[in-house]
Structure formats: structure tokens, C-alpha cells
N, C-alpha and C. Protein backbone atom coordinates (compact mmCIF):
# COMPACT_ATOMS: atom_id res chain seq x y z
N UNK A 1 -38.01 133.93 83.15
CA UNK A 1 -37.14 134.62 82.22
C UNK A 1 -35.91 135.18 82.93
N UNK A 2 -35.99 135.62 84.10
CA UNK A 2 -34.95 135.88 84.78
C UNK A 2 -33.78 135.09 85.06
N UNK A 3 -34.29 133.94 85.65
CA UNK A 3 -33.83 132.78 85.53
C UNK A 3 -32.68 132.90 84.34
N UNK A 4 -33.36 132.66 83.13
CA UNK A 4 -32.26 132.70 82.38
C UNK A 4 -31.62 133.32 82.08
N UNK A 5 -31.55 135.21 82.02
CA UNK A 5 -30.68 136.35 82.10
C UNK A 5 -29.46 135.58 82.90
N UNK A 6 -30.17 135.45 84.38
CA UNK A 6 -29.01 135.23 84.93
C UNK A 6 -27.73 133.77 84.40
N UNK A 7 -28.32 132.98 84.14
CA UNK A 7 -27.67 131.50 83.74
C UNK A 7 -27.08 132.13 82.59
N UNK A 8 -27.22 133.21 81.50
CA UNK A 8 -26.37 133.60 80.62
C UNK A 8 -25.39 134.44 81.50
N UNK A 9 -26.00 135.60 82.58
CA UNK A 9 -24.86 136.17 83.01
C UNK A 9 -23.51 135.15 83.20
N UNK A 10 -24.08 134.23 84.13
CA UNK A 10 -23.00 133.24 84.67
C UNK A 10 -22.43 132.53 83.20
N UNK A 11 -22.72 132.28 82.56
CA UNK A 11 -22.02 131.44 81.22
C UNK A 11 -20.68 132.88 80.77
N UNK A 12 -21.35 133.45 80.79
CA UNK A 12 -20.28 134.77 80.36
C UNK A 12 -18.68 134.70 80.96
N UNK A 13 -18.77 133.67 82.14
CA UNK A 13 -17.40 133.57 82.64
C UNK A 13 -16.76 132.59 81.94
N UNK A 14 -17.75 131.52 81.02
CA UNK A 14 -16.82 131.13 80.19
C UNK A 14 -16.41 131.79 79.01
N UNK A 15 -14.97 131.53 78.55
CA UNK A 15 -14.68 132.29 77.75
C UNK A 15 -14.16 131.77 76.46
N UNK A 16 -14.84 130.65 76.08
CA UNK A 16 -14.99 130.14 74.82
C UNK A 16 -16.36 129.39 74.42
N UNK A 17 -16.51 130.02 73.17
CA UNK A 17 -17.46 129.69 72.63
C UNK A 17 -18.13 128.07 72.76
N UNK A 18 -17.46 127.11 72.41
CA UNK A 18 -17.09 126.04 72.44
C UNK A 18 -17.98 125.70 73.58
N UNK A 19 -17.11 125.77 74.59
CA UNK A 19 -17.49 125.49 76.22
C UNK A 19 -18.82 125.71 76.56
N UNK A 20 -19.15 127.28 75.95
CA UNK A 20 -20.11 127.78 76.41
C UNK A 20 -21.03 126.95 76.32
N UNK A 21 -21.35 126.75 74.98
CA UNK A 21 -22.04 125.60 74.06
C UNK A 21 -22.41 124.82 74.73
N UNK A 22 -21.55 123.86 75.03
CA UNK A 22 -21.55 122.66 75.95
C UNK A 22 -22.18 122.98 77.24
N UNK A 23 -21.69 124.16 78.03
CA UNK A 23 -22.67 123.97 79.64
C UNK A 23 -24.21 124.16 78.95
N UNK A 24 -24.64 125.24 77.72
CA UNK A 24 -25.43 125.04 77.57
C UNK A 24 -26.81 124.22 77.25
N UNK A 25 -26.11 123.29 76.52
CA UNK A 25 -26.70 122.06 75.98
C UNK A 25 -26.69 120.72 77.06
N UNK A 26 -25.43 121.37 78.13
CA UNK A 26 -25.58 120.49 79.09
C UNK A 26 -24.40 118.97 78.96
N UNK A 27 -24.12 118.94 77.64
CA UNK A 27 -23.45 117.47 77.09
C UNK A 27 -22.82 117.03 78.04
N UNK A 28 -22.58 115.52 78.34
CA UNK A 28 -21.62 114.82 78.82
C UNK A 28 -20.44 114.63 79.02
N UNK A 29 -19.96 115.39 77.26
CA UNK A 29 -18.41 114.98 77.01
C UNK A 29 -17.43 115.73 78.21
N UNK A 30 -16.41 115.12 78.86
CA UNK A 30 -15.70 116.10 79.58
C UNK A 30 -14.71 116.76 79.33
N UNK A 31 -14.48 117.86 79.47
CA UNK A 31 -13.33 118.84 79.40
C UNK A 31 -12.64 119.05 80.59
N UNK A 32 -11.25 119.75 79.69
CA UNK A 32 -10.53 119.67 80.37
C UNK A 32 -10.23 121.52 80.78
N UNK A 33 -10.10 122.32 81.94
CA UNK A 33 -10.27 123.74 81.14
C UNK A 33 -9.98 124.21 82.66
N UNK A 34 -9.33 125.57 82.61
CA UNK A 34 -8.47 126.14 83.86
C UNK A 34 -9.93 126.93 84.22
N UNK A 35 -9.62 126.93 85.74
CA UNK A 35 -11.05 127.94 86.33
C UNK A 35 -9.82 129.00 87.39
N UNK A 36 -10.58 129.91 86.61
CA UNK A 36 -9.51 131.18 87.50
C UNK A 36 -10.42 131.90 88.45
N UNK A 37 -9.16 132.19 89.28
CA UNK A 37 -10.05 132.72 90.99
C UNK A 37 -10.05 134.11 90.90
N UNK A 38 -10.66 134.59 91.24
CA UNK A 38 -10.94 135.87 91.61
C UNK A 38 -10.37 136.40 92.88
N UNK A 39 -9.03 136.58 93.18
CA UNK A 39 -7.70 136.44 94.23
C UNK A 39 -7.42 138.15 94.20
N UNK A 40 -7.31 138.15 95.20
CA UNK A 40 -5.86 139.65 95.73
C UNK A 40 -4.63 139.64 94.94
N UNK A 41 -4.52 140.51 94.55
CA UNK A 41 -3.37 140.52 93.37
C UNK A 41 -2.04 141.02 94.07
N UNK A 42 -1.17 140.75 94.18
CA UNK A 42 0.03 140.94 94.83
C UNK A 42 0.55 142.78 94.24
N UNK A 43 1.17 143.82 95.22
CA UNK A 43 1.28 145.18 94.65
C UNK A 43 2.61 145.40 94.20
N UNK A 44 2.88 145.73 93.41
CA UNK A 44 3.96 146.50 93.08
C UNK A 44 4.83 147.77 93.39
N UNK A 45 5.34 148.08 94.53
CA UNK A 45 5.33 149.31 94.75
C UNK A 45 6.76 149.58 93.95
N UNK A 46 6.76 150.99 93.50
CA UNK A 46 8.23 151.29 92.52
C UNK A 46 8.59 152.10 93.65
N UNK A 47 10.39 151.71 93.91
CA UNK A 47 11.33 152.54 94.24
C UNK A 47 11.55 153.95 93.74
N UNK A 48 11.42 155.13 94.72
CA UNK A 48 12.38 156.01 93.79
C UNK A 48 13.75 156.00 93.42
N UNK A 49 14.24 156.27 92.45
CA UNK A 49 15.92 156.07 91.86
C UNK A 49 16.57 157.22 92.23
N UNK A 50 17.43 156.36 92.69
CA UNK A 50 19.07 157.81 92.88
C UNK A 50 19.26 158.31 91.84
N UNK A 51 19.73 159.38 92.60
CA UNK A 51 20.11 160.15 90.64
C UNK A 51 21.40 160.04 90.94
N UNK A 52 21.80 159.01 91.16
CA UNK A 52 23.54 158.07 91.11
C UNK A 52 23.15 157.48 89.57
N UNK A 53 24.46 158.34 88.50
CA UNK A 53 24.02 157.11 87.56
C UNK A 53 24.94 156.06 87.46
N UNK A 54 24.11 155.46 86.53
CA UNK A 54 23.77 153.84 86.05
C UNK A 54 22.56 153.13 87.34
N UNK A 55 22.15 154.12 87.92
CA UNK A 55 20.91 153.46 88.80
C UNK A 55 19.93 153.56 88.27
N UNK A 56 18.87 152.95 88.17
CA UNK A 56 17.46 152.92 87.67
C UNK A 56 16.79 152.92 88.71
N UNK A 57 15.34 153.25 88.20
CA UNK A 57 14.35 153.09 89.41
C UNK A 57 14.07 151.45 89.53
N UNK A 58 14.54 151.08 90.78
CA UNK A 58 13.64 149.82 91.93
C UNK A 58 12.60 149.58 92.20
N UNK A 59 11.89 148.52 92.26
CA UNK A 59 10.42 147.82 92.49
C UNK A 59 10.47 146.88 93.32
N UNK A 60 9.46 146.92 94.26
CA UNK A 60 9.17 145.52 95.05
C UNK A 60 8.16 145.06 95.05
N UNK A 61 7.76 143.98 95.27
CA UNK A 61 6.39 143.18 94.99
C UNK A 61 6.52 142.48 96.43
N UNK A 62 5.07 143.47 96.97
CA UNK A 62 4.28 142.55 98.13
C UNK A 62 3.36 141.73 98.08
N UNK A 63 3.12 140.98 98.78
CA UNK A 63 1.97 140.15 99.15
C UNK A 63 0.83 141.43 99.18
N UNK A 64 -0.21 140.28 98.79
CA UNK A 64 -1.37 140.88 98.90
C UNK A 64 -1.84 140.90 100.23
N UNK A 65 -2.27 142.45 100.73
CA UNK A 65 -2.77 142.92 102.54
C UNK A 65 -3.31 141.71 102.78
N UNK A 66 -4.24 141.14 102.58
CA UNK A 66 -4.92 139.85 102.77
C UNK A 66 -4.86 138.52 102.15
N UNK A 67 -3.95 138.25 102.59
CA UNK A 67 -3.33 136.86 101.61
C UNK A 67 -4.13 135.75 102.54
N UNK A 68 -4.58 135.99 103.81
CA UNK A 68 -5.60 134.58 104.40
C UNK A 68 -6.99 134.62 103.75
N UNK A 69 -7.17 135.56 103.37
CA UNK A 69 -8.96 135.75 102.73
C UNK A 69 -8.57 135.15 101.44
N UNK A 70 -7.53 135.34 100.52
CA UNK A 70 -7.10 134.75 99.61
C UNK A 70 -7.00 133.36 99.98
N UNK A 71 -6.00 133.12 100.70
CA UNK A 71 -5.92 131.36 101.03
C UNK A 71 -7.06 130.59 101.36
N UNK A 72 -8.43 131.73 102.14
CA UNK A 72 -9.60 131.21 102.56
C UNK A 72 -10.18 130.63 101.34
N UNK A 73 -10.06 132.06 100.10
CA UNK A 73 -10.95 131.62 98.58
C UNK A 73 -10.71 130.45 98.22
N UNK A 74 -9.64 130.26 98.29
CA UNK A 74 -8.97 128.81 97.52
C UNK A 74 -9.61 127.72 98.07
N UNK A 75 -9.48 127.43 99.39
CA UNK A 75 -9.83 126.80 100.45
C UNK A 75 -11.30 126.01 99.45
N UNK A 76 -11.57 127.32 100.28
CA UNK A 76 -13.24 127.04 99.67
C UNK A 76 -13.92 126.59 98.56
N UNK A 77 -12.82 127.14 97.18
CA UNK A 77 -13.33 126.99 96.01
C UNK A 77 -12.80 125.26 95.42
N UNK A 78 -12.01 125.25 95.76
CA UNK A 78 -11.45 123.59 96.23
C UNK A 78 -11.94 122.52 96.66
N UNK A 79 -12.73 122.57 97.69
CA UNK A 79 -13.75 121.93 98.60
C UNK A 79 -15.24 121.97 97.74
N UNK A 80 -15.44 122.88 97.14
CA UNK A 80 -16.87 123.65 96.51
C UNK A 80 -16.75 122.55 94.97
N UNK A 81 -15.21 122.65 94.47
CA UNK A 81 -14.73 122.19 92.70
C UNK A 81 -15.09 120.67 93.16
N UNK A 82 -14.35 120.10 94.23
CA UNK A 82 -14.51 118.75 94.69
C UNK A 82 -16.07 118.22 95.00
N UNK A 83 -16.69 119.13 95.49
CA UNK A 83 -18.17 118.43 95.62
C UNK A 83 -19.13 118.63 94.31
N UNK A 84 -18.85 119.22 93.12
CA UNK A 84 -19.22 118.92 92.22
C UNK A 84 -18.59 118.30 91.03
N UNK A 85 -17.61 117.92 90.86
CA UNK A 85 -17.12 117.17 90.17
C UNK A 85 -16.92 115.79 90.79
N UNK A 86 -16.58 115.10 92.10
CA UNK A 86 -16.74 114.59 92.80
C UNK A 86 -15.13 113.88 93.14
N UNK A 87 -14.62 114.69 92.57
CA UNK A 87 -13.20 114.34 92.82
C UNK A 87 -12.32 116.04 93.32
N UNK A 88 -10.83 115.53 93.56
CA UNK A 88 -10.55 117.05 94.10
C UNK A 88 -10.01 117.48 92.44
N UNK A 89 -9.54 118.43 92.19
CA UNK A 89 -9.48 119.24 91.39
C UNK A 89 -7.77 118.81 90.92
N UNK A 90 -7.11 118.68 89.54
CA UNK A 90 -6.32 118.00 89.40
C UNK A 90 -4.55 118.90 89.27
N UNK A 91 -4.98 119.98 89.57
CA UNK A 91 -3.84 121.00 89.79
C UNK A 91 -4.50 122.81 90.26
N UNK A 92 -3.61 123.10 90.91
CA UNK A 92 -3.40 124.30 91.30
C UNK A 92 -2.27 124.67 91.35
N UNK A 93 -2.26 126.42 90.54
CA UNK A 93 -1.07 127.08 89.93
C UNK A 93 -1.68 128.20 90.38
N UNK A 94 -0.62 128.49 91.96
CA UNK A 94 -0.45 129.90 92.76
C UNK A 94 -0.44 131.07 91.80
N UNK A 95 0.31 131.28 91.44
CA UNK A 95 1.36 132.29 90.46
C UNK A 95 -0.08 132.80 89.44
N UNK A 96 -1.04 131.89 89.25
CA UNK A 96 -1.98 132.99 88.35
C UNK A 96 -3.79 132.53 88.73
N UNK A 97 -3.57 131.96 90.20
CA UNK A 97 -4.55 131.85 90.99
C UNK A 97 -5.97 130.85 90.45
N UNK A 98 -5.14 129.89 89.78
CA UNK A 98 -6.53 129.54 89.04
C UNK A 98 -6.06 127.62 89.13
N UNK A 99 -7.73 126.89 88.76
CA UNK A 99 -7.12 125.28 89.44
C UNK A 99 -7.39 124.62 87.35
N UNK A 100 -6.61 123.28 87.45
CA UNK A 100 -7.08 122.53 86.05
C UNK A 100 -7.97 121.73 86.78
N UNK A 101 -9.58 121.61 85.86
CA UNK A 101 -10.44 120.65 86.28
C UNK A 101 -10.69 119.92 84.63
N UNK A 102 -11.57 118.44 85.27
CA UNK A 102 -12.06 117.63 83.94
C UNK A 102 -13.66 118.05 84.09
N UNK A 103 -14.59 118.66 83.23
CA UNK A 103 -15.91 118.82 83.85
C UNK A 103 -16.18 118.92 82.63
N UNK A 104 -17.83 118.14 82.77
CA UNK A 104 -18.81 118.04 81.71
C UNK A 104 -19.58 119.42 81.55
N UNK A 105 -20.40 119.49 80.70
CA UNK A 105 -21.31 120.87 80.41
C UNK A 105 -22.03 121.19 81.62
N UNK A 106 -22.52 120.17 82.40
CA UNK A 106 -23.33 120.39 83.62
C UNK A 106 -22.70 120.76 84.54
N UNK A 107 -21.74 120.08 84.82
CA UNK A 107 -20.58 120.53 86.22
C UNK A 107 -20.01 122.28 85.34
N UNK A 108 -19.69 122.58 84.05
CA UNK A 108 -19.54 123.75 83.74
C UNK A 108 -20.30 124.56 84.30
N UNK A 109 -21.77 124.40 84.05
CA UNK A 109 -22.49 125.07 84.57
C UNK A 109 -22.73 125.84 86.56
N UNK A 110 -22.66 124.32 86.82
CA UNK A 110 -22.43 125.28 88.50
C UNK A 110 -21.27 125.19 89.18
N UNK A 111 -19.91 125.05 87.79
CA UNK A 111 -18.68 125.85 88.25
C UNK A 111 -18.67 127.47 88.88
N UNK A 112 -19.13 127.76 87.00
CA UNK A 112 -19.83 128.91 87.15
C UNK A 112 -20.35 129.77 87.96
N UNK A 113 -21.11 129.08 88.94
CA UNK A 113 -22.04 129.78 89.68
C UNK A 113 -21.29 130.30 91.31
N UNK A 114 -19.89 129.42 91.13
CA UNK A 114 -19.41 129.58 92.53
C UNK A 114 -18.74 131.08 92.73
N UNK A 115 -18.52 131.47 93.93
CA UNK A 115 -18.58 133.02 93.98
C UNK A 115 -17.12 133.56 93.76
N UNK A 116 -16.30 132.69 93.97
CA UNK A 116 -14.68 133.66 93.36
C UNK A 116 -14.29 132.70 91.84
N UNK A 117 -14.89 131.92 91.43
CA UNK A 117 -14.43 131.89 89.93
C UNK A 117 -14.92 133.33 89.29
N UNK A 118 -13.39 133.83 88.45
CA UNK A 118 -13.65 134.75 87.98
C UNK A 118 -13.78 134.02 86.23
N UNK A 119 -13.54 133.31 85.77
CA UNK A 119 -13.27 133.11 84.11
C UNK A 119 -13.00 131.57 84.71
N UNK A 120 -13.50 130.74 83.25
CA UNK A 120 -12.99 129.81 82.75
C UNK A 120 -12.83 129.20 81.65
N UNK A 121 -11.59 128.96 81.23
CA UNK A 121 -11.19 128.82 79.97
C UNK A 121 -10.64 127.13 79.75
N UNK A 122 -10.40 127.29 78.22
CA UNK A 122 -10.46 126.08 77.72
C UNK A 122 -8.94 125.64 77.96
N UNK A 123 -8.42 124.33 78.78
CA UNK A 123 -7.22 123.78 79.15
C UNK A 123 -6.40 123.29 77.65
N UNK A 124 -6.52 124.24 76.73
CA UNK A 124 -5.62 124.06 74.94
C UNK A 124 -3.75 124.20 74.70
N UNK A 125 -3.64 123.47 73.88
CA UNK A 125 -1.80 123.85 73.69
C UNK A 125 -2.40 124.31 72.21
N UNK A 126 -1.23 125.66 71.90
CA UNK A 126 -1.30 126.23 70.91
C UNK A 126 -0.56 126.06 69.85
């Protein structure tokens, strides 16, 4: 029974119904659907503003302190997407840390299970 608590915990990262469905039942059909990483988020630090007017307050955006443990995740989760789907993974998009894969209900399933997918959602135009 545990067993399955947990296999629902892990389904919970998908985040459509639909999908869910499918790793559950296991089906064949393949999808198409973004798997997002669980990455260091880049900081924002705000400037204080002159009180010169027409100045506003300034912002800069750093790298995240650990951007190699980040590059490591990827690394890994890349290598990890490729040995279960059996191909490499058909895009990666820096900017919101997450790859496009084609995967059946089964490969959904121990997408899932890998340790920096945070969510995966359905690859849809609206």
C-alpha cells in the first residue's frame, strides 16, 4: 500500500489530469509535454533610488550562487531523460529550466520519479 501512496505522490508532479491518466493506466500513446527542473532561481537584488528626480529605483539580476550544481542538475537529468526514453530529449529552454520530451504513460511514470523534475506538463498551444 505504500508503494502506492508513494506512485500517487510522484504522479502529483504531473499536472494534468489527462497525463496523469495515462502514466496511470500506463498507455502507449506518446506525448508530447515539458518536464520542468527544479533549478536555482536567478536573484533579483533592487537598487536603492536617488532621490534625483525622474530616477526610479534600479534592479539587477544575478546568477544563481550555484549555477554549476544547476548545470550539474541538467547534466544529469538529460542523461537520466535519455536513458529512459531512449533517445536524448528534443529541446531545452534555459530561461525557465525545463526540457520538451515525447513519452508514453510508462516513461511518464519514471520521469516522475527522477530527483530534480519539479512538474510536468502537457506540451499544448492555446
Amino acid at each position: 500500500m505504500a508503494a502506492t501512496k508513494d506512485q500517487a505522490a510522484g504522479l502529483d508532479k504531473i499536472r494534468s489530469d489527462e497525463l496523469r491518466h495515462e502514466a496511470e493506466t500506463t498507455r502507449s500513446q506518446p506525448h508530447v509535454v515539458v518536464v520542468e527542473l527544479d533549478l536555482p532561481q536567478p536573484k533579483v537584488q533592487v537598487m536603492s533610488s536617488s532621490r534625483e528626480p525622474g530616477r526610479g529605483t534600479g534592479f539587477r539580476i544575478s546568477e544563481p550562487s550555484d549555477a554549476k550544481a544547476s548545470d550539474n542538475r541538467v547534466a544529469k537529468t538529460r542523461h537520466a531523460i535519455e536513458q529512459i526514453i531512449g533517445k536524448p530529449p528534443e529541446q531545452f529552454f534555459p530561461s525557465s529550466g525545463s526540457f520538451v520530451v515525447t513519452a508514453t504513460g510508462k516513461q511518464l511514470q519514471q520521469l516522475v520519479e527522477l530527483p530534480y523534475v519539479a512538474a510536468i506538463w502537457p506540451n499544448t498551444r492555446a
